[in-house]
C-alpha atoms as a PDB file:
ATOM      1  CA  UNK A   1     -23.770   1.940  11.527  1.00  0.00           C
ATOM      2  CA  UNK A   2     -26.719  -0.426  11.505  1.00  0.00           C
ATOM      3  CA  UNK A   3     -26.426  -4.213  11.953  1.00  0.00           C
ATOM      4  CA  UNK A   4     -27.614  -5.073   8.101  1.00  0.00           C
ATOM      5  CA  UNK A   5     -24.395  -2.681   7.206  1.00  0.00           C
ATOM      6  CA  UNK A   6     -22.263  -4.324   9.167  1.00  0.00           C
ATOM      7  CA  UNK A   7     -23.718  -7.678   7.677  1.00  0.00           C
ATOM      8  CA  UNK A   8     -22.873  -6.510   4.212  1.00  0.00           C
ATOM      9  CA  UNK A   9     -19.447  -5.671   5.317  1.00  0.00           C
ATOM     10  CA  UNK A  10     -18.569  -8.807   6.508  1.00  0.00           C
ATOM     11  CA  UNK A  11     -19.870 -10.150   3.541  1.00  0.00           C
ATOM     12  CA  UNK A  12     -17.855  -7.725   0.994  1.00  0.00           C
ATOM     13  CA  UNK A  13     -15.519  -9.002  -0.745  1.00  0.00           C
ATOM     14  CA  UNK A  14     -12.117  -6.508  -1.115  1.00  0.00           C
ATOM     15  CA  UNK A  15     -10.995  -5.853  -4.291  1.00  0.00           C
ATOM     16  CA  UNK A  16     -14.232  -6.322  -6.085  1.00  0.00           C
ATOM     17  CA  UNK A  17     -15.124  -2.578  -5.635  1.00  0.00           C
ATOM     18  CA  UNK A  18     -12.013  -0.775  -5.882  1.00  0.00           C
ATOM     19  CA  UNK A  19     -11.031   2.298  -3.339  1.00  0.00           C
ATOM     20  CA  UNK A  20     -11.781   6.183  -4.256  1.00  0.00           C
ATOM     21  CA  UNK A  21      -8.174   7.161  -4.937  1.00  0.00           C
ATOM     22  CA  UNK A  22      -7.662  10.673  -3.716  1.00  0.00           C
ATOM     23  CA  UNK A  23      -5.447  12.878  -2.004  1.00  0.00           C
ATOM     24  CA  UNK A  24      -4.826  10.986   0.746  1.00  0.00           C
ATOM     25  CA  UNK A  25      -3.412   8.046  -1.523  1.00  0.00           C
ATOM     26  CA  UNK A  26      -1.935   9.959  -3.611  1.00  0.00           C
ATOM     27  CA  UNK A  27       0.024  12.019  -0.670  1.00  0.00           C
ATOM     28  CA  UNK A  28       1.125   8.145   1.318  1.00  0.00           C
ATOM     29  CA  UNK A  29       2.906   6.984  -2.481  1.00  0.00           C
ATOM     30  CA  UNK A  30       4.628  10.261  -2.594  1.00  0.00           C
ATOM     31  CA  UNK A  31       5.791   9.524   0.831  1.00  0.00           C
ATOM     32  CA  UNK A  32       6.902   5.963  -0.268  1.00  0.00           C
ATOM     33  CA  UNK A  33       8.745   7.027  -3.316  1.00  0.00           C
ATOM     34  CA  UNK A  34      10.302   9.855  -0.899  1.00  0.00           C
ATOM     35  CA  UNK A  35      11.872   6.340   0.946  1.00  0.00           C
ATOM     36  CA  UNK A  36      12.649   4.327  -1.719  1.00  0.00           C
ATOM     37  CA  UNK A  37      14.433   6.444  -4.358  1.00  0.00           C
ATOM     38  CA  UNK A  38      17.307   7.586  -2.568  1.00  0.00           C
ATOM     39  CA  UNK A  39      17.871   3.821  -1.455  1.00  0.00           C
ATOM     40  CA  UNK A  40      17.628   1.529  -4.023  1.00  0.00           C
ATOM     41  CA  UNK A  41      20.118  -0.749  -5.451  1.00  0.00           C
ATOM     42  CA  UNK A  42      19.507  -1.162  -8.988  1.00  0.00           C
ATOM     43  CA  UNK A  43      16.477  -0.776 -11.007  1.00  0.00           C
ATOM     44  CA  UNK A  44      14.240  -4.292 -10.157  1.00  0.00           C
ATOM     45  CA  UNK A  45      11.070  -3.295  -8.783  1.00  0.00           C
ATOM     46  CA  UNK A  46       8.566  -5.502  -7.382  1.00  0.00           C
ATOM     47  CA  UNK A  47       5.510  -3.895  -6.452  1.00  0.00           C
ATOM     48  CA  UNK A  48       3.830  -6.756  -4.292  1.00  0.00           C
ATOM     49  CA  UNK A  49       0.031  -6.617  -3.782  1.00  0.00           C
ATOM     50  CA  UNK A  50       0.046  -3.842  -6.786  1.00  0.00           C
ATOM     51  CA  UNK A  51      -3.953  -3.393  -7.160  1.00  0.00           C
ATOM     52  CA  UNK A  52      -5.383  -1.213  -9.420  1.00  0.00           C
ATOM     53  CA  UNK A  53      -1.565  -0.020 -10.062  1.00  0.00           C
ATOM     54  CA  UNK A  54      -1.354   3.687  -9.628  1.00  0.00           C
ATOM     55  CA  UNK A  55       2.197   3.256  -7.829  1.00  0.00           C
ATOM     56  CA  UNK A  56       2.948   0.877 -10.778  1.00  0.00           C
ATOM     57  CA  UNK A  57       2.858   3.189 -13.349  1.00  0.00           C
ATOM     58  CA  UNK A  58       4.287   5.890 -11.244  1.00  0.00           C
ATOM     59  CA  UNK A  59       7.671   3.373 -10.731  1.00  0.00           C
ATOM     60  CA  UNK A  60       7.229   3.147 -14.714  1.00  0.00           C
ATOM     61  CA  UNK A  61       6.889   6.821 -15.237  1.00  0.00           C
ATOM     62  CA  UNK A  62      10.477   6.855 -13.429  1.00  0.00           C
ATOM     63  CA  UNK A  63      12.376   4.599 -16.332  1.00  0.00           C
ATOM     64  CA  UNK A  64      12.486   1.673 -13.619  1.00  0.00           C
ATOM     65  CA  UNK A  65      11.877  -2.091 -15.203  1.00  0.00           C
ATOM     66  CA  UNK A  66       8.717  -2.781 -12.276  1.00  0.00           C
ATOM     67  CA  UNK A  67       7.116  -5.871 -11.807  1.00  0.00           C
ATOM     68  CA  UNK A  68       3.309  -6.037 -10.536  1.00  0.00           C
ATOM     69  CA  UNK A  69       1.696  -8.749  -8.861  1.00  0.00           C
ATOM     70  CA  UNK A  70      -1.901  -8.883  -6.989  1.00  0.00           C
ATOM     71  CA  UNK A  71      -3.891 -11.987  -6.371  1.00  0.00           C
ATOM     72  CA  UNK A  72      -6.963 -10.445  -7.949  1.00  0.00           C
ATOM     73  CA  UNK A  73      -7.536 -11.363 -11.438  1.00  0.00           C
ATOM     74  CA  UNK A  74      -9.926  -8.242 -11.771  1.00  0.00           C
ATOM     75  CA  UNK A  75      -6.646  -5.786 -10.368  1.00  0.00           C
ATOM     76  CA  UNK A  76      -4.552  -8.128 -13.190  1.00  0.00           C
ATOM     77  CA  UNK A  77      -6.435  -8.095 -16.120  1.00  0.00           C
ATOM     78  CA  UNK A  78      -7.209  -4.326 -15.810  1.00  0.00           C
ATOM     79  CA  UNK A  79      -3.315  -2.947 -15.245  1.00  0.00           C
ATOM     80  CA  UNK A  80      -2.513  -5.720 -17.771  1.00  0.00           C
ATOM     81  CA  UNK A  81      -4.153  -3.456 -20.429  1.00  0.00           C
ATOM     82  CA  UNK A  82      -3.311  -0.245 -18.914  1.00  0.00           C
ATOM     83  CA  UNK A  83       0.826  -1.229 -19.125  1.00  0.00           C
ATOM     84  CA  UNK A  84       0.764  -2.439 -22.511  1.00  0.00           C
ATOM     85  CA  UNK A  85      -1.004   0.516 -23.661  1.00  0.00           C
ATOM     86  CA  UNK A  86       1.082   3.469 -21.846  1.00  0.00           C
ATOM     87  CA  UNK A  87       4.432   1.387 -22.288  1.00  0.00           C
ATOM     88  CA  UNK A  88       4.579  -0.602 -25.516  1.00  0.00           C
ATOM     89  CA  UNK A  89       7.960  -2.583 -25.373  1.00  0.00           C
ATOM     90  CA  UNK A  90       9.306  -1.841 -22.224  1.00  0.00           C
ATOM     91  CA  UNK A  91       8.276  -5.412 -20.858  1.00  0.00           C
ATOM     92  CA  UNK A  92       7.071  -4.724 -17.967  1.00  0.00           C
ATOM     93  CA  UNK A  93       5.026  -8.060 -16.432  1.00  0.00           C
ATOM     94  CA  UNK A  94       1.778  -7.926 -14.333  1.00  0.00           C
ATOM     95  CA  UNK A  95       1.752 -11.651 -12.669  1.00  0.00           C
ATOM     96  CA  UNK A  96      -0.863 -13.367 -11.089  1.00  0.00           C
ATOM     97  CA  UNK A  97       0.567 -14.442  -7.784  1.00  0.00           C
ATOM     98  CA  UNK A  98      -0.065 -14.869  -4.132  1.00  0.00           C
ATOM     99  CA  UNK A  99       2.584 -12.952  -1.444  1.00  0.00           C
ATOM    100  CA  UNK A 100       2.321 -16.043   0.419  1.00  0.00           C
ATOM    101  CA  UNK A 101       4.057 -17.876  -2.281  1.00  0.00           C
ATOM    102  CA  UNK A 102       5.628 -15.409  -4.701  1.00  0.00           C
ATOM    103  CA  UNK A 103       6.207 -16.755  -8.185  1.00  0.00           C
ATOM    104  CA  UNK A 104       9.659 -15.385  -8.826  1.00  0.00           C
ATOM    105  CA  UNK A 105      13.363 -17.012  -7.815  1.00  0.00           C
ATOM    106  CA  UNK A 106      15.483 -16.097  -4.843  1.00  0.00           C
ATOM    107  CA  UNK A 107      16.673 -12.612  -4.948  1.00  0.00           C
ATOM    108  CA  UNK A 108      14.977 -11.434  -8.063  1.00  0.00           C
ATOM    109  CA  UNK A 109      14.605  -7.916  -7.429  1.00  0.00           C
ATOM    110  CA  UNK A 110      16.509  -4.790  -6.361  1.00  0.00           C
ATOM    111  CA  UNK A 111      13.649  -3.624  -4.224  1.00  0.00           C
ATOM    112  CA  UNK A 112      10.273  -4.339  -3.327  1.00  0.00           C
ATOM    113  CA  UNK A 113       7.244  -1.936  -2.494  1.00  0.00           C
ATOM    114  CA  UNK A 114       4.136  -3.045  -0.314  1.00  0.00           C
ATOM    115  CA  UNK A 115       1.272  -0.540  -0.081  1.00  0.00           C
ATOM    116  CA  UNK A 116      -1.393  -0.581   2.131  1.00  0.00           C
ATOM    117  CA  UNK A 117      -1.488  -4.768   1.473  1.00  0.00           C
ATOM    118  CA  UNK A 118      -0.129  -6.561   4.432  1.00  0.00           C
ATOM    119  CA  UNK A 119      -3.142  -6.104   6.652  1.00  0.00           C
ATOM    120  CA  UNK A 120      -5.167  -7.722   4.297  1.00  0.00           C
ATOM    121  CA  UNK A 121      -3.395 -11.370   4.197  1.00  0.00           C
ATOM    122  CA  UNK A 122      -3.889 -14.467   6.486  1.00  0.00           C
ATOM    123  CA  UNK A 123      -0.217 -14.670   7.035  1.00  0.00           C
ATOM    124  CA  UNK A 124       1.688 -11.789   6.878  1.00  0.00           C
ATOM    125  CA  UNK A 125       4.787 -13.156   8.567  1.00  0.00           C
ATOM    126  CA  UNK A 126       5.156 -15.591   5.728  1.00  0.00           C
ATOM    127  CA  UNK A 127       4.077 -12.672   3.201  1.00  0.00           C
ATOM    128  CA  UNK A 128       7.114 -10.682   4.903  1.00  0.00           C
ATOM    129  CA  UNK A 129       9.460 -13.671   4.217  1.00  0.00           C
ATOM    130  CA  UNK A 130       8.369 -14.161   1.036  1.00  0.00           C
ATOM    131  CA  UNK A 131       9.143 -10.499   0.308  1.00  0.00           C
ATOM    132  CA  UNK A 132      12.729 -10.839   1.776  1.00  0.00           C
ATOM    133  CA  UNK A 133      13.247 -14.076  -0.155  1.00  0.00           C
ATOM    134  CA  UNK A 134      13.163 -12.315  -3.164  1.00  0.00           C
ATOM    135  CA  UNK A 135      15.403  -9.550  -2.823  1.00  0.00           C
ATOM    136  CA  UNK A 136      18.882  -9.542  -3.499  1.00  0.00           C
ATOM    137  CA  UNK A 137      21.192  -8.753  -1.021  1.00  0.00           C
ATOM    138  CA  UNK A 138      21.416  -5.418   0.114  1.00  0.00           C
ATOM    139  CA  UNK A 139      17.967  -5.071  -1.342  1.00  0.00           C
ATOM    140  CA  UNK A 140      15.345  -2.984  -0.100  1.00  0.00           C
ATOM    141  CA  UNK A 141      11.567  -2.924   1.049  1.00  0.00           C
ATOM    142  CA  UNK A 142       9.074   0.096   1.501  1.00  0.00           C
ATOM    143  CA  UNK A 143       6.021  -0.700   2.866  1.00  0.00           C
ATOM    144  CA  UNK A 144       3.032   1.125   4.171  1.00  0.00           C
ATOM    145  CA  UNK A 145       0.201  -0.399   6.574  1.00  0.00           C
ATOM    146  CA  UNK A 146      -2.748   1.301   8.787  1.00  0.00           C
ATOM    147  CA  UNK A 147      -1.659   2.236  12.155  1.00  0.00           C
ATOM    148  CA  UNK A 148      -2.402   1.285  15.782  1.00  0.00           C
ATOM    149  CA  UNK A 149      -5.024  -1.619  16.487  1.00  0.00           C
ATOM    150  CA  UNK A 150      -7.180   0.518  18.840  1.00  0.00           C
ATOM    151  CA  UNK A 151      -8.730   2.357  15.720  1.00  0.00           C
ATOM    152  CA  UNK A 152      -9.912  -1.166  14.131  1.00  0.00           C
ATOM    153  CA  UNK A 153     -13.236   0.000  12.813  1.00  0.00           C
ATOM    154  CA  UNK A 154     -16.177  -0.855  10.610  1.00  0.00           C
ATOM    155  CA  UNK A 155     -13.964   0.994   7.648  1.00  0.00           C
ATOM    156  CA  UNK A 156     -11.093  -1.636   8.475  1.00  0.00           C
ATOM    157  CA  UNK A 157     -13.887  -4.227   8.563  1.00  0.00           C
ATOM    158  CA  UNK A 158     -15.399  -3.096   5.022  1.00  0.00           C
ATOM    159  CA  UNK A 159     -11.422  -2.884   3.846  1.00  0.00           C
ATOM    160  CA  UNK A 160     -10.946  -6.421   4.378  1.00  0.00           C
ATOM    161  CA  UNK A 161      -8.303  -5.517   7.129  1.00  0.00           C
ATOM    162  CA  UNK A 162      -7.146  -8.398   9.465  1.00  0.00           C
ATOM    163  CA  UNK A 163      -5.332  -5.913  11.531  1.00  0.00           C
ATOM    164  CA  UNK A 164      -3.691  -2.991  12.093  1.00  0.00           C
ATOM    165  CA  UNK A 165      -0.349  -2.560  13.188  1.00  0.00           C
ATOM    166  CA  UNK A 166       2.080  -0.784  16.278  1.00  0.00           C
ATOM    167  CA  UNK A 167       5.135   0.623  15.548  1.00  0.00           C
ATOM    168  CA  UNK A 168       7.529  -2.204  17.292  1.00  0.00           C
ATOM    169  CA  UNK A 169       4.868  -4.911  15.815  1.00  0.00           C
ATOM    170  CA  UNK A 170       5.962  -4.201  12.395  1.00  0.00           C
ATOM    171  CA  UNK A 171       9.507  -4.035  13.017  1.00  0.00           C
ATOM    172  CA  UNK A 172       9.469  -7.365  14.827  1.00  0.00           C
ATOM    173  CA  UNK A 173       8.007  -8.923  11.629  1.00  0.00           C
ATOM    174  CA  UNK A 174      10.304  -7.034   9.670  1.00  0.00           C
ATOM    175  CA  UNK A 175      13.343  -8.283  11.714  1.00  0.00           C
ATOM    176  CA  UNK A 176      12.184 -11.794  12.283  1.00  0.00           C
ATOM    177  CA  UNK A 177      12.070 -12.234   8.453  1.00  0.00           C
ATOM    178  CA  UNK A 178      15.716 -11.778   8.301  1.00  0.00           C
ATOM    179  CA  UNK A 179      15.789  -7.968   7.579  1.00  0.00           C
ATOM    180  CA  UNK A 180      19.022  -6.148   8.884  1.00  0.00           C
ATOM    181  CA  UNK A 181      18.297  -2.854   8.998  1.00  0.00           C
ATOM    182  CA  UNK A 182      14.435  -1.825   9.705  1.00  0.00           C
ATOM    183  CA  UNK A 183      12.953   1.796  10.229  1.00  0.00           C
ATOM    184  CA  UNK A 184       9.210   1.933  11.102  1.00  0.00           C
ATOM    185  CA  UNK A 185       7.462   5.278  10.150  1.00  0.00           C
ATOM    186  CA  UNK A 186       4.126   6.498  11.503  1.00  0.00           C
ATOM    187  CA  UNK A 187       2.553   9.431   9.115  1.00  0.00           C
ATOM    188  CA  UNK A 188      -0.658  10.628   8.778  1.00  0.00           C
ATOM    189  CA  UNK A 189      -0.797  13.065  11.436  1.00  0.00           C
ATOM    190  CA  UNK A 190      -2.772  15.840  11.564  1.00  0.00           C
ATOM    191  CA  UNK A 191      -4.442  16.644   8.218  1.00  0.00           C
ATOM    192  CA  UNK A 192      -4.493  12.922   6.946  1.00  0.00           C
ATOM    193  CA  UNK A 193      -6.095  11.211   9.898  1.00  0.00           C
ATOM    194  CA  UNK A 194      -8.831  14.483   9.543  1.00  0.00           C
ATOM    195  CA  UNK A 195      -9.438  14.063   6.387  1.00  0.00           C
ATOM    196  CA  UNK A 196     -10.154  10.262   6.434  1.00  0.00           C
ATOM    197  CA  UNK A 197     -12.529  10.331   9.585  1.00  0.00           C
ATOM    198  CA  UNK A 198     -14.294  13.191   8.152  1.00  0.00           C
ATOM    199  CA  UNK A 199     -14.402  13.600   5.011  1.00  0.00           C
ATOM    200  CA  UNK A 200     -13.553   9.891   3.340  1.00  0.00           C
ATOM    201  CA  UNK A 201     -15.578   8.009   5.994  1.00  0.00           C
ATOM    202  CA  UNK A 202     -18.557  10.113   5.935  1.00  0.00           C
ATOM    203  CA  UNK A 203     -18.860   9.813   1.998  1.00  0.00           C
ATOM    204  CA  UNK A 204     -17.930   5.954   2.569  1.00  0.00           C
ATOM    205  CA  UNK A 205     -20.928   5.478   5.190  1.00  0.00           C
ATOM    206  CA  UNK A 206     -23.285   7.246   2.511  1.00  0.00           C
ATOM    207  CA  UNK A 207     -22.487   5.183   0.214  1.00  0.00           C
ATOM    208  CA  UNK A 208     -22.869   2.406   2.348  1.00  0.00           C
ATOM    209  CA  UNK A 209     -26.141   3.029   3.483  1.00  0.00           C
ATOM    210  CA  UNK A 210     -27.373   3.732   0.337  1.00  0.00           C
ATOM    211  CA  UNK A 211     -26.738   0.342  -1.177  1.00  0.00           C
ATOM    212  CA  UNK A 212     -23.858   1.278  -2.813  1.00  0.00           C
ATOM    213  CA  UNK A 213     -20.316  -1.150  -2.520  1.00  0.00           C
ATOM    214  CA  UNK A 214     -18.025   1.566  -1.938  1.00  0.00           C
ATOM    215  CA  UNK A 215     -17.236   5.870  -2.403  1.00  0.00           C
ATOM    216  CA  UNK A 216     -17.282   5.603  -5.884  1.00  0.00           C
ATOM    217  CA  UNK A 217     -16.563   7.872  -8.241  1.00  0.00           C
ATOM    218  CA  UNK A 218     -16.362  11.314  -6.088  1.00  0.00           C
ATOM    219  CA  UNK A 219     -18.682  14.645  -6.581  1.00  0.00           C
ATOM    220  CA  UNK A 220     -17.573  17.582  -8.782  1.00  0.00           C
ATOM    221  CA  UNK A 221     -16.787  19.770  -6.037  1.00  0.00           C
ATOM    222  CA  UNK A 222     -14.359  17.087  -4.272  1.00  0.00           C
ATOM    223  CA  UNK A 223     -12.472  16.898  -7.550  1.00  0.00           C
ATOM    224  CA  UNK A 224     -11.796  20.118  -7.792  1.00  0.00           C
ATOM    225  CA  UNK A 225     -10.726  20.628  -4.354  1.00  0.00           C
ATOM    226  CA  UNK A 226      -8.267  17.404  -5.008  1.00  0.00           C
ATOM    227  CA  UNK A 227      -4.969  19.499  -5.475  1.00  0.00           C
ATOM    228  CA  UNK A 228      -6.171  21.674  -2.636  1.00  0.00           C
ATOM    229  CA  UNK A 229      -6.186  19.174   0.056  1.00  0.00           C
ATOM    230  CA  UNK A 230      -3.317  17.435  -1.633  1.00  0.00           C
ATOM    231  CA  UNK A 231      -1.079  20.702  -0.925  1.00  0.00           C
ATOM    232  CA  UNK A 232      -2.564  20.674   2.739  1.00  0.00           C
ATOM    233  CA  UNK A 233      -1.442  17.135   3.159  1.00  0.00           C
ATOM    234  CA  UNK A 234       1.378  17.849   3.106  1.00  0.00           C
ATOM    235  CA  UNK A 235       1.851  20.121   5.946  1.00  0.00           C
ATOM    236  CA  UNK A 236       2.185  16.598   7.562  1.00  0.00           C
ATOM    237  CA  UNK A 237       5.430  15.636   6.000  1.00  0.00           C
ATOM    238  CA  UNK A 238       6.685  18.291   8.918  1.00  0.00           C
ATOM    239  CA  UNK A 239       5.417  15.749  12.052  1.00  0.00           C
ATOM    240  CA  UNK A 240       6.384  12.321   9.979  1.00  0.00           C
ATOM    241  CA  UNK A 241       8.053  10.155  12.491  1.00  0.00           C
ATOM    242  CA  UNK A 242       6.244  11.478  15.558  1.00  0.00           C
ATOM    243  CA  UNK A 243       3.990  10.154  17.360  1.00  0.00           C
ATOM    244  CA  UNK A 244       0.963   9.957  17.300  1.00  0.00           C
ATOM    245  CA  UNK A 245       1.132   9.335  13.867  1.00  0.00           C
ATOM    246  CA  UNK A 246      -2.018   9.002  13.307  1.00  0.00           C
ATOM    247  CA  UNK A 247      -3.062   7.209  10.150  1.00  0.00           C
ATOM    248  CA  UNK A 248      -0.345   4.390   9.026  1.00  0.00           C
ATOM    249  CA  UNK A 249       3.469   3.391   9.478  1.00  0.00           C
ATOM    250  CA  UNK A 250       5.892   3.520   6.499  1.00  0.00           C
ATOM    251  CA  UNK A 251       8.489   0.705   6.705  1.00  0.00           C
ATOM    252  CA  UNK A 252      11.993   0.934   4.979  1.00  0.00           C
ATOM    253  CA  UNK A 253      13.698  -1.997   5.666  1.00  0.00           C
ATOM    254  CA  UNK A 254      17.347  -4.021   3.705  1.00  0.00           C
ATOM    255  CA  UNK A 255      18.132  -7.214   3.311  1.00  0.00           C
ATOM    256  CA  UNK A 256      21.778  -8.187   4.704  1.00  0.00           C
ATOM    257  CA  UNK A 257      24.817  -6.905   2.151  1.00  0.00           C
ATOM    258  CA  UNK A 258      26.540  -9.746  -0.717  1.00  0.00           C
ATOM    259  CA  UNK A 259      28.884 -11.451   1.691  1.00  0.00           C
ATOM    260  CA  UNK A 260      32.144 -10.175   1.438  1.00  0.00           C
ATOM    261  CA  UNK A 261      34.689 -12.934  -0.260  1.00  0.00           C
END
């Protein structure tokens, strides 16, 4: 990529262009819900960094009472609109907030989900405790981040990525924020990892080099083929957990168990 792209990248600002969400987004919440269900608690949902809220509404879509909170206002006013339309009267709030300070009391929540925002923040050992902070005892957190720092990239650049994580890096941020029980996940390996070096990155670098802020809104033909390279996606479900796991890590992590009296 030229050095005027790279300028602009450094210059974007994340979240004012929001992400094509395709397969390979749609495949890595599956994956999350896959960890979380089975686990949780109670019902309290926090989705922390929520964006656009596409895992929002599918927590909603569940019967779960899911809280949303994303430090763009753009992100907040939008999902704002979206939840009261789709579920009138269920109450379910989209806050304002930063993850470095989360605007909600000691263990407020039942379980917490983090996708793909963690690499973004300044601080995301304080983010972490923040996160653990607010879930109850015996609570639980499913997270998702990009995988190993070697890849760092002009994509990560133009993502607003501050890093990328290693398998025993997450889990020692997990674990230093008080966590007791911590599994770190990599996924993404083989058809993901293809399908975002060659197929996302290319239409991203078009984009890019054509003036444009982001992929956009995607061609006819990749529509279409959505549900067929969602299907193939999932051929890596059967290498999840091996390495090299080559796109991201998915973190499932609990919060010590209610003392006993």
């Amino acid at each position: 990529m030229s050095r005027a792209a790279l300028v602009d990248l450094e210059a974007h600002e994340w979240g004012s262009a929001p992400d094509f969400y395709g397969p390979r987004h749609d495949y890595r919440e599956a994956l999350m819900l896959r960890r979380l269900l089975p686990t949780m608690p109670g019902p309290r949902v926090l989705n922390a960094g929520c964006g656009a809220g596409s895992l929002t509404l599918r927590l909603a879509d569940l019967g779960l009472h899911v809280t949303s909170v994303d430090a763009s206002d753009q992100f907040v006013e939008r999902l704002v609109a979206i939840v009261a339309e789709r579920y009138p009267g269920r109450g379910l709030p989209v806050d304002r907030g930063d993850l470095h300070a989360l605007p909600y009391p000691d263990g407020a929540f039942d379980a917490v989900v983090c996708g793909e925002v963690l690499e973004h923040l300044d601080d995301d050992r304080r983010a972490i405790g923040e996160i653990a902070r607010v879930l109850a005892p015996g609570g639980v957190l499913v997270a998702s981040v990009p995988a190993n720092p070697w890849r760092y990239d002009w994509f990560d650049l133009w993502a607003g990525h501050r890093r990328r994580y290693t398998t025993a890096g997450l889990g020692v941020r997990l674990a230093g924020a008080g966590f007791a029980e911590v599994q770190v996940t990599p996924w993404g390996f083989p058809f993901t990892g293809l399908f975002h070096r060659h197929v996302f990155m290319r239409m991203l670098r078009r984009r890019l080099e054509s003036g444009s802020a982001g992929p956009g809104r995607p061609p006819a033909w990749a529509r279409a083929a959505f549900p067929v390279v969602r299907a193939a996606l999932e051929v890596d479900t059967l290498f999840q957990g091996r390495m090299p796991g080559w796109f991201g890590h998915i973190a499932w992590a609990r919060t010590p168990p209610p003392r006993a009296r």
